[in-house]
C-alpha atoms as a PDB file:
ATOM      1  CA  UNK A   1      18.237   3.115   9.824  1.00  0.00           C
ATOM      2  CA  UNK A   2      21.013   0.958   8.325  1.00  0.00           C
ATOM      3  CA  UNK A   3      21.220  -1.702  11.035  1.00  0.00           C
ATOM      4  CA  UNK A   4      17.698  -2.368   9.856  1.00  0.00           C
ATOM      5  CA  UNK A   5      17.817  -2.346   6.124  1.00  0.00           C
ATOM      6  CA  UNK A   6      21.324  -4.620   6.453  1.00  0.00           C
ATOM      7  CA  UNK A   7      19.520  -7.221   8.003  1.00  0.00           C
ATOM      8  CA  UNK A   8      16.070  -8.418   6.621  1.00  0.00           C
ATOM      9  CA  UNK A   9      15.501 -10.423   9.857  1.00  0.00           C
ATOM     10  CA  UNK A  10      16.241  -7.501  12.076  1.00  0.00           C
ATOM     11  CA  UNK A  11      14.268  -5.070   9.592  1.00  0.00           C
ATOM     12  CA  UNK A  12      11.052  -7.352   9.754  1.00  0.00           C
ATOM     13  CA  UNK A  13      10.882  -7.799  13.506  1.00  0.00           C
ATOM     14  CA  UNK A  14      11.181  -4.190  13.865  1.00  0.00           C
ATOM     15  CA  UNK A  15       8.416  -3.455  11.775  1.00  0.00           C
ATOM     16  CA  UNK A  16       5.819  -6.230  13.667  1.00  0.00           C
ATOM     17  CA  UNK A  17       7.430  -4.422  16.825  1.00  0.00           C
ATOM     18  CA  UNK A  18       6.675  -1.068  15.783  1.00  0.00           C
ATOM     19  CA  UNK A  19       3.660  -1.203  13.660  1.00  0.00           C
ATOM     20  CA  UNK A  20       1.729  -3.413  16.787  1.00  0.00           C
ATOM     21  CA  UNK A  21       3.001  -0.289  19.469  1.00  0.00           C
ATOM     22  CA  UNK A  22       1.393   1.881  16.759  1.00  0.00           C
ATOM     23  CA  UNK A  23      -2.074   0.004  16.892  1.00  0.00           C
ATOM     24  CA  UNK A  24      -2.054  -0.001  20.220  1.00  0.00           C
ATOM     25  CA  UNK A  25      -1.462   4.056  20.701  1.00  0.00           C
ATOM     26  CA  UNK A  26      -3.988   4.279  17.286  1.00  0.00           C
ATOM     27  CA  UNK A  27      -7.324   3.129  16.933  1.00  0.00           C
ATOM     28  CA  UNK A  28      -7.171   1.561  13.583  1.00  0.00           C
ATOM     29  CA  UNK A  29     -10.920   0.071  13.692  1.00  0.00           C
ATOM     30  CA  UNK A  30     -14.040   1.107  14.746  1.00  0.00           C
ATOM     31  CA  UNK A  31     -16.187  -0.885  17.111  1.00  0.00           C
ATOM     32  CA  UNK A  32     -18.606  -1.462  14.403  1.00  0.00           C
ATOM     33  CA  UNK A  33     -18.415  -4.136  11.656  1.00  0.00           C
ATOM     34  CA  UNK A  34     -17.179  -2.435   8.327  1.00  0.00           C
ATOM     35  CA  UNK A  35     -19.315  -1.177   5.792  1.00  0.00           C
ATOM     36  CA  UNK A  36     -18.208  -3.153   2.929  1.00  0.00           C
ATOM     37  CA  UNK A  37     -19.981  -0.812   0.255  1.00  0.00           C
ATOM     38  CA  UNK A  38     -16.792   1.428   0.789  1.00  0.00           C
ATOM     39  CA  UNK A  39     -14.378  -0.638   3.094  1.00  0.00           C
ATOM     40  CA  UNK A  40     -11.520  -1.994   0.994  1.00  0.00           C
ATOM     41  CA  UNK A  41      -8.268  -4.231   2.166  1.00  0.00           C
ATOM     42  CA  UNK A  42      -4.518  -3.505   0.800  1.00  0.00           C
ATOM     43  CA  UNK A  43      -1.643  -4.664   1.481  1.00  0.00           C
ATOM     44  CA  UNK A  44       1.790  -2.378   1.811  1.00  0.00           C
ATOM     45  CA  UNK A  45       3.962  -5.351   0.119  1.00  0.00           C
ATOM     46  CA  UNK A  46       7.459  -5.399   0.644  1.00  0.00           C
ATOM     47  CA  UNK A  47      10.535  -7.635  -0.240  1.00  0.00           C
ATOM     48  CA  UNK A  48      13.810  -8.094  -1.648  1.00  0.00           C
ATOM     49  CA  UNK A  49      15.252  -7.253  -5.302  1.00  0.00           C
ATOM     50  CA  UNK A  50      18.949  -7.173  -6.681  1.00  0.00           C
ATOM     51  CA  UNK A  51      20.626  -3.679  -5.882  1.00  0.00           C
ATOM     52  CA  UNK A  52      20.608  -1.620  -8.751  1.00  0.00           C
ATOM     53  CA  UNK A  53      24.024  -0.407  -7.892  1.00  0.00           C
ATOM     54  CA  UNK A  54      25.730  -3.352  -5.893  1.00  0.00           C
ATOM     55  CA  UNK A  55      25.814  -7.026  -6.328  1.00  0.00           C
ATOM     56  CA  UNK A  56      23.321  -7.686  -3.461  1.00  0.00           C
ATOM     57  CA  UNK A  57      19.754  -7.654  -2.561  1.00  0.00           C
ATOM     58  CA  UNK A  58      17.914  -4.881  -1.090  1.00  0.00           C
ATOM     59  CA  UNK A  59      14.511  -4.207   0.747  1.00  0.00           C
ATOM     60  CA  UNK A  60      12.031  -2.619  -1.328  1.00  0.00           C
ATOM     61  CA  UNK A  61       8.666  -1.665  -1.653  1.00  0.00           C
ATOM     62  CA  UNK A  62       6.333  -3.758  -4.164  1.00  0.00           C
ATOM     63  CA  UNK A  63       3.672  -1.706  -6.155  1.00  0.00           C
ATOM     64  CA  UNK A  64       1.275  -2.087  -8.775  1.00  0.00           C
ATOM     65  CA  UNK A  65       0.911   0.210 -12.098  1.00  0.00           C
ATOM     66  CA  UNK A  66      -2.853   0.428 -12.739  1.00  0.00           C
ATOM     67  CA  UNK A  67      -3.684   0.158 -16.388  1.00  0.00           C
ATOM     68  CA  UNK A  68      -5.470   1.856 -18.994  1.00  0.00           C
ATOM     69  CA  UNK A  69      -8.102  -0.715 -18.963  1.00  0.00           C
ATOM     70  CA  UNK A  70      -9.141   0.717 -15.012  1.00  0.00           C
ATOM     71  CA  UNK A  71     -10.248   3.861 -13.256  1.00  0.00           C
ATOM     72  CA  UNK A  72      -7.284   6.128 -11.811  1.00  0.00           C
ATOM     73  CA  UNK A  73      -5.327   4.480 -14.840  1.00  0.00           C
ATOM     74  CA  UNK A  74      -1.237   5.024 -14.563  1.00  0.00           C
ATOM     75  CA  UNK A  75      -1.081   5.356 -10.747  1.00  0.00           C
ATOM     76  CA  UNK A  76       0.728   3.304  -8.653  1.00  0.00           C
ATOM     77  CA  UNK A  77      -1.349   1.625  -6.180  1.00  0.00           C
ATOM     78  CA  UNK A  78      -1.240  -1.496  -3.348  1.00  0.00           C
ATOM     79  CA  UNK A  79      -2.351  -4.337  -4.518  1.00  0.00           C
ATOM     80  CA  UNK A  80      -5.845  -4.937  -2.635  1.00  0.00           C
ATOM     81  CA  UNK A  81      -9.624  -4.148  -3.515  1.00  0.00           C
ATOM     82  CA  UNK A  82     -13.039  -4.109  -2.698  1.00  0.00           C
ATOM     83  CA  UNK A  83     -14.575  -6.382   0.703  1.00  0.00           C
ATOM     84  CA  UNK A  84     -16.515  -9.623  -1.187  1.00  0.00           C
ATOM     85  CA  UNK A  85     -17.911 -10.022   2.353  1.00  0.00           C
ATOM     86  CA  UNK A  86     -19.436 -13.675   2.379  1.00  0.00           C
ATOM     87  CA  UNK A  87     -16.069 -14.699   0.290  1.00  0.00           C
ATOM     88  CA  UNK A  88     -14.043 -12.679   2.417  1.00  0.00           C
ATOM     89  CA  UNK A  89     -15.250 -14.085   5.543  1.00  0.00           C
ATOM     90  CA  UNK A  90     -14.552 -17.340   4.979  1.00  0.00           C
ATOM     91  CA  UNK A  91     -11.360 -16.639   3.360  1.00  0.00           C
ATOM     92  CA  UNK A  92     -10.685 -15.023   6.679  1.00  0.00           C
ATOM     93  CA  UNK A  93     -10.549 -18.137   8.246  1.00  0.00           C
ATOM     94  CA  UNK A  94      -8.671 -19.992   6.809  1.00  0.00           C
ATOM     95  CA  UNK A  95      -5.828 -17.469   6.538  1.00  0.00           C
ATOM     96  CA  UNK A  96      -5.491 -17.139  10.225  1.00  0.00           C
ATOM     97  CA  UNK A  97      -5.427 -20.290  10.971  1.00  0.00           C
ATOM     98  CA  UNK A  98      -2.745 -21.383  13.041  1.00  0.00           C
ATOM     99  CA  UNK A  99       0.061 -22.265  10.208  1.00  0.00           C
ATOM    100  CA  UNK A 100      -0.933 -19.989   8.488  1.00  0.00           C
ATOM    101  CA  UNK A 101       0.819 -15.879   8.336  1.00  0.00           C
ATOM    102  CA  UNK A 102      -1.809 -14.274  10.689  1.00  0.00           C
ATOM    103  CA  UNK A 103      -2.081 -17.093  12.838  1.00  0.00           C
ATOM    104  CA  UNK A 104       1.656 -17.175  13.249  1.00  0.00           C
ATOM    105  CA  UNK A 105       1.630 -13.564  13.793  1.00  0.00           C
ATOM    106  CA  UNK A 106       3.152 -13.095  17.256  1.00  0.00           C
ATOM    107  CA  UNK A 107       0.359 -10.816  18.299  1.00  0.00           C
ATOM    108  CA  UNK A 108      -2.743 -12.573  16.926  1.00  0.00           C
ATOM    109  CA  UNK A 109      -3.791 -14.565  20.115  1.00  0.00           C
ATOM    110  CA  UNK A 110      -3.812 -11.037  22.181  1.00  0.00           C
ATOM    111  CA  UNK A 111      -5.557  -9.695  19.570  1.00  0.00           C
ATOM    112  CA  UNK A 112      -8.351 -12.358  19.399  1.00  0.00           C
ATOM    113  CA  UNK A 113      -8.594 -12.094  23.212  1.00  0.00           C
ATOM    114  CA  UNK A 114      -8.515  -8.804  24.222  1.00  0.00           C
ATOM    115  CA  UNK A 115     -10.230  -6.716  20.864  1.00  0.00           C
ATOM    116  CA  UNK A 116     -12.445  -9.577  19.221  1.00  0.00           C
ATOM    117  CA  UNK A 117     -14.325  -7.337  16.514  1.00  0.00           C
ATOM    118  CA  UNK A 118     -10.845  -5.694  16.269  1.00  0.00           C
ATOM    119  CA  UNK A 119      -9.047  -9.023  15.449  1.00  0.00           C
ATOM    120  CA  UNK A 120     -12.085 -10.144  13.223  1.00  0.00           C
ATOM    121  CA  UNK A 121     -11.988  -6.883  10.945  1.00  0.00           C
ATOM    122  CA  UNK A 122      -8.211  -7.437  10.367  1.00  0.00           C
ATOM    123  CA  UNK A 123      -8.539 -10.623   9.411  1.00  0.00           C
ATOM    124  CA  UNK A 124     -10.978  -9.441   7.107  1.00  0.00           C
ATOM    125  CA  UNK A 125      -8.907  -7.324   5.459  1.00  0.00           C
ATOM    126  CA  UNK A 126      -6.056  -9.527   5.192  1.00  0.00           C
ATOM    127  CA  UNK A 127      -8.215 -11.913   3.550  1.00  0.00           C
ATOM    128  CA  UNK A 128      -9.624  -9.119   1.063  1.00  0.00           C
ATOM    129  CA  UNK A 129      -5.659  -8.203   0.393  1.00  0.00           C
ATOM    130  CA  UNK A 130      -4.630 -11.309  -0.438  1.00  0.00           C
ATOM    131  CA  UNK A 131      -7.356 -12.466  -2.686  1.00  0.00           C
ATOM    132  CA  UNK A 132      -7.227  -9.581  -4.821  1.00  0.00           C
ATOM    133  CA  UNK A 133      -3.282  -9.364  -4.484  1.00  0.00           C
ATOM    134  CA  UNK A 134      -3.499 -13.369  -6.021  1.00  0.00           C
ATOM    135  CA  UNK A 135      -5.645 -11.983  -8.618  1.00  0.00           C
ATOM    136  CA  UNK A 136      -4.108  -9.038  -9.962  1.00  0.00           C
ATOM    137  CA  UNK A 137      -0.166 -10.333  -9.403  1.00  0.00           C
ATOM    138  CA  UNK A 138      -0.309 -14.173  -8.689  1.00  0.00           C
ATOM    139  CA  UNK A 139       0.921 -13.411  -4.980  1.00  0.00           C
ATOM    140  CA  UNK A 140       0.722 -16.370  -3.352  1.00  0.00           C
ATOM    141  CA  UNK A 141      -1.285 -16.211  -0.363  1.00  0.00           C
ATOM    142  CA  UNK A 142       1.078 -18.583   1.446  1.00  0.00           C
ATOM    143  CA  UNK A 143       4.084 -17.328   0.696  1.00  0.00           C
ATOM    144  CA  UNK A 144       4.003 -13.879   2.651  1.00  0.00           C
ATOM    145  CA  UNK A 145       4.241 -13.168   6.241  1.00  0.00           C
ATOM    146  CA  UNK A 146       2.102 -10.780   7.976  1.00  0.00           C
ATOM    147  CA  UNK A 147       3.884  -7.569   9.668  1.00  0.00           C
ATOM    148  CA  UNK A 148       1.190  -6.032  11.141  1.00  0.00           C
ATOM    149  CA  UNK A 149      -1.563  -2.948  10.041  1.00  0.00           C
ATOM    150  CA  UNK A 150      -1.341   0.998   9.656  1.00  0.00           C
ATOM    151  CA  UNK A 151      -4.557   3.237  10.125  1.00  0.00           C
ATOM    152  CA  UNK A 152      -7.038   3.288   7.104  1.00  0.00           C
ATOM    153  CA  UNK A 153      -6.943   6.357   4.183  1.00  0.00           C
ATOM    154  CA  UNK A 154     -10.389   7.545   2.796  1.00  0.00           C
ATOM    155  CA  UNK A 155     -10.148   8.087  -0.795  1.00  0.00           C
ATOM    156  CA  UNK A 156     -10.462  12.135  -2.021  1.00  0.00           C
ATOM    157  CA  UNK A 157     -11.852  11.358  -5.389  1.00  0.00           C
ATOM    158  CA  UNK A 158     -13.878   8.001  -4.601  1.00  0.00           C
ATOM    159  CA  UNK A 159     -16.166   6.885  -1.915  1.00  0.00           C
ATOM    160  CA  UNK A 160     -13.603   3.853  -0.378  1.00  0.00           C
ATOM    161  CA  UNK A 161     -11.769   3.833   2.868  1.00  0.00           C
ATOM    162  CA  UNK A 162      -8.719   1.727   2.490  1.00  0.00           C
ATOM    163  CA  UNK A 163      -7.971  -0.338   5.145  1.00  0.00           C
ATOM    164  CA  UNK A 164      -3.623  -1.098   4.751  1.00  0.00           C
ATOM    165  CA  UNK A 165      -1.635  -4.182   6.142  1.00  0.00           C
ATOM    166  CA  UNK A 166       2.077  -5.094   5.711  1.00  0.00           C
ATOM    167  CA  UNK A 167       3.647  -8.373   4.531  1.00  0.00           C
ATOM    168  CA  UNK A 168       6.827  -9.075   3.457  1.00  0.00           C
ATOM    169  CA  UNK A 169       7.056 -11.373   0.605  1.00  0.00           C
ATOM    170  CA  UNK A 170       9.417 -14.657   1.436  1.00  0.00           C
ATOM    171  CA  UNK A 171      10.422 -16.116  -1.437  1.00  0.00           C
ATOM    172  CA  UNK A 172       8.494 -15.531  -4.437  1.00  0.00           C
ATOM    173  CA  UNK A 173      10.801 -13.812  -7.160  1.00  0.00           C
ATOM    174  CA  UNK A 174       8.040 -13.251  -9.960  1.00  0.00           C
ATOM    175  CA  UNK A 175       4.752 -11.982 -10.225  1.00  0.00           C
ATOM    176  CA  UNK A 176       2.022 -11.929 -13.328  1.00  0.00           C
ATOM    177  CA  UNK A 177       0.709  -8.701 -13.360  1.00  0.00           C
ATOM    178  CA  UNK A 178      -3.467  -9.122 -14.629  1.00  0.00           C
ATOM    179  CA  UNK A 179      -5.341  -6.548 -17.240  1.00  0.00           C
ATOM    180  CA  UNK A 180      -6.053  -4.439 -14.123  1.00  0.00           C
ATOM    181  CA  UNK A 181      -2.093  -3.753 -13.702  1.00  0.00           C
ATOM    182  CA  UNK A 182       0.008  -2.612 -16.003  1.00  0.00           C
ATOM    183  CA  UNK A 183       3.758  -3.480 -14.312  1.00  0.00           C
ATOM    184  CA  UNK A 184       5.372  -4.173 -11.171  1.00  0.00           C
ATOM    185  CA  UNK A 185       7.305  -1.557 -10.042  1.00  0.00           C
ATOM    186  CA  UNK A 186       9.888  -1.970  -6.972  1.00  0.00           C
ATOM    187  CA  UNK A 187      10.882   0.958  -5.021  1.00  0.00           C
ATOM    188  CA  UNK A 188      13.998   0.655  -2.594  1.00  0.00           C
ATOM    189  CA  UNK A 189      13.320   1.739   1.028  1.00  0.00           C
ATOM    190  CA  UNK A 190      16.467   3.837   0.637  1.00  0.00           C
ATOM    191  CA  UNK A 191      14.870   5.494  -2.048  1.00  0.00           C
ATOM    192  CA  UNK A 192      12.180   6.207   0.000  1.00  0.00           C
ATOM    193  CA  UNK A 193      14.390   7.679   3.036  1.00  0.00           C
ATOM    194  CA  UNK A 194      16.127  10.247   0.443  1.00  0.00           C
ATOM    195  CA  UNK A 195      14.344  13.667   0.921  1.00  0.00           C
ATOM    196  CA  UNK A 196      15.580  14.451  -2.144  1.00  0.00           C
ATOM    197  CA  UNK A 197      13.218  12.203  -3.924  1.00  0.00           C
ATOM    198  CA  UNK A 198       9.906  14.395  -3.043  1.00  0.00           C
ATOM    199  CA  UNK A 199       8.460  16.578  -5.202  1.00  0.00           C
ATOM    200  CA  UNK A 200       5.010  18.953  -5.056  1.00  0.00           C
ATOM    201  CA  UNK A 201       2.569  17.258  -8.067  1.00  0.00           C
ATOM    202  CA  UNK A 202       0.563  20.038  -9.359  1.00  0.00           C
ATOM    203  CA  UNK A 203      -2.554  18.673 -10.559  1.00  0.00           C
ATOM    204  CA  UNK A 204      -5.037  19.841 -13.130  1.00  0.00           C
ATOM    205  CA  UNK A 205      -8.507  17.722 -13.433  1.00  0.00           C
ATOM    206  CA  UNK A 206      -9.938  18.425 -17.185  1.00  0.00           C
ATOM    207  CA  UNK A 207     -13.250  17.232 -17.439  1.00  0.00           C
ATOM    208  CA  UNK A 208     -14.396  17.717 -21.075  1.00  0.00           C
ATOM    209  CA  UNK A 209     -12.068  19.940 -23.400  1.00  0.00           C
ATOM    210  CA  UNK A 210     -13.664  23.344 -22.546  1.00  0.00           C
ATOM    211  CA  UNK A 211     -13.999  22.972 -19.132  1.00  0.00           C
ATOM    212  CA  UNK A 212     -11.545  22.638 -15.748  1.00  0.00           C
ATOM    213  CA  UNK A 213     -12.585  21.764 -12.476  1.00  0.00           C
ATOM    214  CA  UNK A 214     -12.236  23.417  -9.502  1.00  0.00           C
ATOM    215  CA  UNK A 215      -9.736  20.713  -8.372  1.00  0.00           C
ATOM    216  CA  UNK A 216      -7.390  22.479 -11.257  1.00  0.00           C
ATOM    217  CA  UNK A 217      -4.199  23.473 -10.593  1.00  0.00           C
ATOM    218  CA  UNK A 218      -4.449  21.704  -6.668  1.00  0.00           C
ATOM    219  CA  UNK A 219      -0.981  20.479  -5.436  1.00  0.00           C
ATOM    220  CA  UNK A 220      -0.240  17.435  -3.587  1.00  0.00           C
ATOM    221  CA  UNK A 221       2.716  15.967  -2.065  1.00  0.00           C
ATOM    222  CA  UNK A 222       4.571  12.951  -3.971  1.00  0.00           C
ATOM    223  CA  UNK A 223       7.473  10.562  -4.476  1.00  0.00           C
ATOM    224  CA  UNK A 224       9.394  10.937  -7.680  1.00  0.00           C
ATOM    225  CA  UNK A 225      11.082   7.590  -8.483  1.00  0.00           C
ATOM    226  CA  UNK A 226      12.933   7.293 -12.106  1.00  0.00           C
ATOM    227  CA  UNK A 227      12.672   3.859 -12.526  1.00  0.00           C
ATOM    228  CA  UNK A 228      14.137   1.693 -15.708  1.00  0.00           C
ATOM    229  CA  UNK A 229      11.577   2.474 -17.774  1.00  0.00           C
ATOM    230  CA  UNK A 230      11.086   6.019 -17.118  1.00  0.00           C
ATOM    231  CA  UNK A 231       9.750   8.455 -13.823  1.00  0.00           C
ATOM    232  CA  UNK A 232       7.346   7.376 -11.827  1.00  0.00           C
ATOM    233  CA  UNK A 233       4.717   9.431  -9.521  1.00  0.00           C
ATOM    234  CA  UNK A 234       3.263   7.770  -6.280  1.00  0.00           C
ATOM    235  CA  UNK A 235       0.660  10.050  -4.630  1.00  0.00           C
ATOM    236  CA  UNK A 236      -2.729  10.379  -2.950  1.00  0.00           C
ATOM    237  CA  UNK A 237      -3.431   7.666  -0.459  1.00  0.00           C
ATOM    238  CA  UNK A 238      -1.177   5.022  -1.432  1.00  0.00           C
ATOM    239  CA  UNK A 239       1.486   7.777  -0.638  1.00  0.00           C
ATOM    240  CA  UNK A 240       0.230   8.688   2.536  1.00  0.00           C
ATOM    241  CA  UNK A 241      -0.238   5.295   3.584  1.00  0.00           C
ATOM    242  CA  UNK A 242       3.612   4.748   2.563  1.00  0.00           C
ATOM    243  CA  UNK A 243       4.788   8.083   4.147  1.00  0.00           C
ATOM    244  CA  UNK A 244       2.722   6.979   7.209  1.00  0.00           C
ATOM    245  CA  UNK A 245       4.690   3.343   7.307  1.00  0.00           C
ATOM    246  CA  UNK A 246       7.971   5.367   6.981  1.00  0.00           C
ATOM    247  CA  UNK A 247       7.566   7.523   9.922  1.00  0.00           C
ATOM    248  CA  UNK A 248       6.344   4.431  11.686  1.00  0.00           C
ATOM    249  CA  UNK A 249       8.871   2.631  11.146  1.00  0.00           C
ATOM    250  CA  UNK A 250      12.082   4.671  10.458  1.00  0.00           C
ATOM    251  CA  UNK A 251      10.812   8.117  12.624  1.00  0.00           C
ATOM    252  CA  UNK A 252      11.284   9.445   8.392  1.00  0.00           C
ATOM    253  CA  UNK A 253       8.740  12.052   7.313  1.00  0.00           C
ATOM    254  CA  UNK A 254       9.111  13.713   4.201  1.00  0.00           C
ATOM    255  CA  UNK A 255      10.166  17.907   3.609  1.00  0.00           C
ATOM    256  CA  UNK A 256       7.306  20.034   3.920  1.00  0.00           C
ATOM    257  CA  UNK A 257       5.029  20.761   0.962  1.00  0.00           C
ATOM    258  CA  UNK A 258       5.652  24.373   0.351  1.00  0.00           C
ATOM    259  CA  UNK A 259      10.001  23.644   0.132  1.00  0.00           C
ATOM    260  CA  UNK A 260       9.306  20.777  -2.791  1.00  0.00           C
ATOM    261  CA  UNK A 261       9.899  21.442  -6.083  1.00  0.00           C
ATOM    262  CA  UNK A 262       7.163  21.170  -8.720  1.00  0.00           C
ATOM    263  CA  UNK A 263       6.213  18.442 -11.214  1.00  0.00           C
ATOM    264  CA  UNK A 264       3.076  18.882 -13.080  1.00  0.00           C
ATOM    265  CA  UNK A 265       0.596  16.354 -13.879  1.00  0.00           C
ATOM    266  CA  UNK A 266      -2.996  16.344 -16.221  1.00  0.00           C
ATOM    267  CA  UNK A 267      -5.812  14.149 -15.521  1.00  0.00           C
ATOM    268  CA  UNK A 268      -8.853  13.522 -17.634  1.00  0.00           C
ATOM    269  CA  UNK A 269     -12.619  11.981 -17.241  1.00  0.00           C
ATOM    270  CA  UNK A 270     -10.756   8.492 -17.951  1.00  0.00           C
ATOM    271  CA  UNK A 271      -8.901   9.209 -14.708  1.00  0.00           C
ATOM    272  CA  UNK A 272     -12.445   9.120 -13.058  1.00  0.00           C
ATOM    273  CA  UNK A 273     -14.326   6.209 -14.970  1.00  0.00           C
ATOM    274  CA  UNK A 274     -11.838   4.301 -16.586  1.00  0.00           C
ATOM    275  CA  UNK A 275     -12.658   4.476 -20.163  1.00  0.00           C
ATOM    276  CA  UNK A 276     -12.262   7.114 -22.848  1.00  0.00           C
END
C-alpha cells in the first residue's frame, strides 16, 4: 500500500488499472438505457491536502456534509445527484470529447467500441457528476481526471440507484460549498486503511415523538473520522461505495460487523424530508 500512496502518479494509474479489470470481471450497467426517475451519477472525489501530522501532502478522500436545509441532513455524501437527462446528454458530449478527462481516459475508445450503451451510460453519469459536483462545490469540470467507475448502490431509505465514478482532482485547492452542503470534509486514505477507525452505528429512526419505527435500534457498519471540527460518521451507501473502492483498490476490507464497537446515532422525520 505505501508505494502507492507515496507516489500520486503511481497511486492514480493503479486505480484506472484496477478499477477498469474490475468493470470488466463486474457488470456495472445494464443493457438497457437508465431509468432516470431513480438513476443518479456521483463521483468518489479524491486529491491531495497538507498532512495533518507532517509537512507534506497526502491523498485523501473529498466529501460533502449535507446540510440542514436537505433531506438525509448531516451525512456525508459524494458530490453527484439526480440524471437531468436532455441536459445530461448533451453535457455528455462534450465531456468526452477528446481533450477532455473521459476522452483522455486510456480506456474510453475500447469502451465506445466494444460496449456502446455501456460507454454511453458512463458518460452519462460522468456528466450528471460533474454538473451537480460544479453546483454544490464549484468543482471545475475541467480540472479533474477521470479514474474509472465502481458498481452502482441502491439507496435503503430512498428510491435512487447511485451510479459512482472516480476522479482525482488536479489542481484545484478550494471549493465553495452551496446551501445543499454544509462543509468539505477530507478524509486521508490512510485513515481509511486503519481498521481501527470502524465502528458499528446503531441507529434509531423516530418518526413523531411517541412513536419508533421498526428500523429502531438497526446497526450498520461505519467509518468514524474525528476531524478538526469534531467526529464524523460516513455510512450507508456512500460507505459502501468507499469500502467497495478500498478493497478494489488496496485488497482493504474493513473488520466484520459483529467485532466493531458501538456508536449510537438518532434520526428524525427531517432525516426523511428535509424540513422540520
Amino acid at each position: 500500500m505505501d508505494q502507492f500512496l507515496a507516489n500520486d502518479s503511481t497511486l492514480i494509474q493503479h486505480i484506472i488499472h484496477q478499477l477498469n479489470v474490475q468493470a470488466g470481471q463486474n457488470k456495472i450497467f445494464s443493457d438497457q438505457p437508465p431509468d432516470p426517475e431513480t438513476a443518479a451519477g456521483v463521483i468518489l472525489l479524491l486529491g491531495n491536502r497538507e498532512n495533518r501530522h507532517q509537512n507534506d501532502r497526502e491523498p485523501c478522500l473529498i466529501l460533502n456534509k449535507r446540510s440542514l436545509k436537505v433531506r438525509q441532513p448531516g451525512d456525508l455524501c459524494f458530490p453527484g445527484g439526480s440524471v437531468t437527462p436532455r441536459l445530461d446528454a448533451q453535457l455528455a458530449k462534450l465531456f468526452s470529447l477528446p481533450l477532455t478527462s473521459l476522452g483522455r481516459w486510456k480506456y474510453w475508445s475500447r469502451w465506445k467500441q466494444t460496449h456502446p450503451q455501456t460507454a454511453r451510460s458512463l458518460s452519462l453519469f460522468w456528466a450528471t457528476g460533474l454538473r451537480e459536483s460544479f453546483e454544490e462545490m464549484r468543482l471545475n469540470p475541467f480540472g479533474v481526471k477521470f479514474l474509472g467507475p465502481l458498481p452502482p448502490q441502491s439507496l435503503v431509505m430512498f428510491q435512487r440507484v447511485i451510479y459512482p465514478m472516480a476522479a482525482w482532482v488536479r489542481r484545484q485547492k478550494r471549493f465553495f460549498p452551496n446551501w445543499e452542503v454544509d462543509k468539505i470534509v477530507y478524509i486521508p486514505l490512510t485513515d481509511l486503511l486503519d481498521a481501527a477507525n470502524y465502528r458499528r452505528y446503531r441507529l434509531c429512526l423516530k418518526t413523531d415523538k411517541n412513536q419508533q419505527s421498526s428500523n429502531s435500534g438497526r446497526d450498520y457498519p461505519c467509518f468514524y473520522f474525528q476531524s478538526e471540527s469534531g467526529a464524523e460518521i460516513l455510512w450507508g451507501a456512500t460507505y459502501r461505495i468507499t469500502t467497495l473502492f478500498m478493497e478494489y483498490i488496496f485488497g482493504f476490507e474493513p473488520p466484520t460487523l459483529e467485532t466493531l464497537p458501538v456508536v449510537e446515532g438518532r434520526l428524525d422525520q427531517a432525516y426523511l424530508t428535509g424540513y422540520k
